[in-house]
C-alpha atoms as a PDB file:
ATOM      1  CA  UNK A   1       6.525  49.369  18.653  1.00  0.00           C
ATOM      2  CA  UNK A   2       2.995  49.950  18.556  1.00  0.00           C
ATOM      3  CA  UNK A   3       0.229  47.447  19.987  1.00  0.00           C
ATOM      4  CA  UNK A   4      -1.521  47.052  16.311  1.00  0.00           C
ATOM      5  CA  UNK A   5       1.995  46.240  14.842  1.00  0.00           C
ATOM      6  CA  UNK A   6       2.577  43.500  17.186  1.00  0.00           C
ATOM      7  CA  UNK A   7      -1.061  42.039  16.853  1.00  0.00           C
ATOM      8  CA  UNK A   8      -0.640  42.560  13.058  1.00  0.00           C
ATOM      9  CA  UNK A   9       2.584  40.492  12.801  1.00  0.00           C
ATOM     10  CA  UNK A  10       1.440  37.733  15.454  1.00  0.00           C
ATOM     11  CA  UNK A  11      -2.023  37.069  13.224  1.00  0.00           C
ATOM     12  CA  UNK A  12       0.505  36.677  10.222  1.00  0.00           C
ATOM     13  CA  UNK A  13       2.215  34.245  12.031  1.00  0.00           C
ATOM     14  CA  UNK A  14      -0.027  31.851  12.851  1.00  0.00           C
ATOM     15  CA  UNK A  15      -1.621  32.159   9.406  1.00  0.00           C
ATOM     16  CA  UNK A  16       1.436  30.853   8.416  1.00  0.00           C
ATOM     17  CA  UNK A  17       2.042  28.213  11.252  1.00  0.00           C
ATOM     18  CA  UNK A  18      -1.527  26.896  10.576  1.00  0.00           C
ATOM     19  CA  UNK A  19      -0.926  26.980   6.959  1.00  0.00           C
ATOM     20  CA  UNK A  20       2.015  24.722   7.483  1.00  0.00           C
ATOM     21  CA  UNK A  21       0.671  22.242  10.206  1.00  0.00           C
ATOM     22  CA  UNK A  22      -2.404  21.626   7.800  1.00  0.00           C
ATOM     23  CA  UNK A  23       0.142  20.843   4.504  1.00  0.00           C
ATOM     24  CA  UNK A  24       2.288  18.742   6.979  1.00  0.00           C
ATOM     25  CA  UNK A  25      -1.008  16.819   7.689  1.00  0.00           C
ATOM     26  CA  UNK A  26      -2.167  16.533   4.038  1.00  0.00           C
ATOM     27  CA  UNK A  27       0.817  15.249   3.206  1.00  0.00           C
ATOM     28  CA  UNK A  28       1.365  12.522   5.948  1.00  0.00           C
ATOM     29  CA  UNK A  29      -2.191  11.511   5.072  1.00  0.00           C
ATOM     30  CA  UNK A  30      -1.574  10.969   1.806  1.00  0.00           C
ATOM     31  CA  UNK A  31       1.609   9.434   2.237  1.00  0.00           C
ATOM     32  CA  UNK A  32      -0.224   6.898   4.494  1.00  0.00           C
ATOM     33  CA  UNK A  33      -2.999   6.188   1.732  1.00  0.00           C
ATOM     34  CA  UNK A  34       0.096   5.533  -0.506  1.00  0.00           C
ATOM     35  CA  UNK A  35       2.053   3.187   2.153  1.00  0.00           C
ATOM     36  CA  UNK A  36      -1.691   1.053   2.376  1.00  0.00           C
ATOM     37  CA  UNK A  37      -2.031   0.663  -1.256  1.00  0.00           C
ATOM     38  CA  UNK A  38       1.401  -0.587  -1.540  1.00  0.00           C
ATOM     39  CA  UNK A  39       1.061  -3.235   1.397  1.00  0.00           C
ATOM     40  CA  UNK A  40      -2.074  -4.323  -0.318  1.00  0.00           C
ATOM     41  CA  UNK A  41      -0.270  -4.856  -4.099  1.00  0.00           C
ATOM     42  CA  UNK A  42       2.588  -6.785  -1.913  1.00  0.00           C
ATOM     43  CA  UNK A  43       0.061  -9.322  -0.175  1.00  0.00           C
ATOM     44  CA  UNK A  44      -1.505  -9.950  -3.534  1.00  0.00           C
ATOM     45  CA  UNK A  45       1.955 -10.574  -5.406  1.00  0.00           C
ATOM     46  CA  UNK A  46       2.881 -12.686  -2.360  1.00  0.00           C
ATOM     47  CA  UNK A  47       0.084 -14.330  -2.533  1.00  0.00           C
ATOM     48  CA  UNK A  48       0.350 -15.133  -5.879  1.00  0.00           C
ATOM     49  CA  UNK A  49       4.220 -15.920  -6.111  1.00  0.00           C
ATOM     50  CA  UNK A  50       3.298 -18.890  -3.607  1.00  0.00           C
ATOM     51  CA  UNK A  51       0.532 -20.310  -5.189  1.00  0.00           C
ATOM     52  CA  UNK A  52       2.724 -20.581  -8.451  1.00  0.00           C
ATOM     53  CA  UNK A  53       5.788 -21.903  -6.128  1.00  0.00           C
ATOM     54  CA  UNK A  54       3.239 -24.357  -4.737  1.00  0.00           C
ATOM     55  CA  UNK A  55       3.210 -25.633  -8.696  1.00  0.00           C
ATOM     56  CA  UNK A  56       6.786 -26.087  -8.735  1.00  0.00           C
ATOM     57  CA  UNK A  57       6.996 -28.871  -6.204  1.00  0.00           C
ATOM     58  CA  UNK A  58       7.577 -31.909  -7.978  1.00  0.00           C
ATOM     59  CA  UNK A  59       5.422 -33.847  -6.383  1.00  0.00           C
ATOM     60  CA  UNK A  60       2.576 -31.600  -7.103  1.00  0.00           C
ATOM     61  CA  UNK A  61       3.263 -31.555 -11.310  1.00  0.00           C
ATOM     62  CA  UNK A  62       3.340 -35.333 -11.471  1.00  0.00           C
ATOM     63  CA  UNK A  63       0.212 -35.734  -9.263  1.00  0.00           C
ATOM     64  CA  UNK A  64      -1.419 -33.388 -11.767  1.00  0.00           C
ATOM     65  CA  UNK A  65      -0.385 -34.713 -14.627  1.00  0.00           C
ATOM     66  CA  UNK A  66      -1.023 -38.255 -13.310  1.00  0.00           C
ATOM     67  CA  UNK A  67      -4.901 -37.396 -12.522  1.00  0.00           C
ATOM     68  CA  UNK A  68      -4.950 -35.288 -16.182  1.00  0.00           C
ATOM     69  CA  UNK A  69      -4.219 -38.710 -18.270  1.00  0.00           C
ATOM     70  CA  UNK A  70      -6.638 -40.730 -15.195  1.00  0.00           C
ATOM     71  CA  UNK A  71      -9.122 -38.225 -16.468  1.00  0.00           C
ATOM     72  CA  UNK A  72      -8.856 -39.028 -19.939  1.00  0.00           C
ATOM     73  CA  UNK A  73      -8.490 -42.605 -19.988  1.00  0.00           C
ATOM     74  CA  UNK A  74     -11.945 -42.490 -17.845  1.00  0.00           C
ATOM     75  CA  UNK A  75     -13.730 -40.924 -20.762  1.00  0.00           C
END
């Protein structure tokens, strides 16, 4: 084989290998900014399934509805 060939066929291969390392990393990346936007949706739905646990205490609905008729016998 001739020097040129085996220059020729080594630049096509790391064309390729490039062209494949920087899809890899496009993909992880977005993959990532996917993962984060999903952790931030489950805080918030956390967050709000235990503020509307925190109304299901029983103690906590009577209080409320004890200080709701306070409030209106006060006016």
């Amino acid at each position: 084989m001739e020097y040129e060939t085996i220059s020729a066929l080594l630049t096509i291969t790391v064309i390729l290998l490039s062209v494949v390392i920087i899809t890899l990393l496009v993909i992880a990346i977005s993959t990532l900014v996917k993962l984060r936007r999903i952790a931030r949706n489950v805080n918030q739905i956390t967050g709000n399934i235990a503020a509307a646990s925190e109304w299901l205490v029983p103690s906590k609905l009577i209080s409320e509805i004890v200080k709701l008729f306070n409030k209106n016998k006060k006016e």
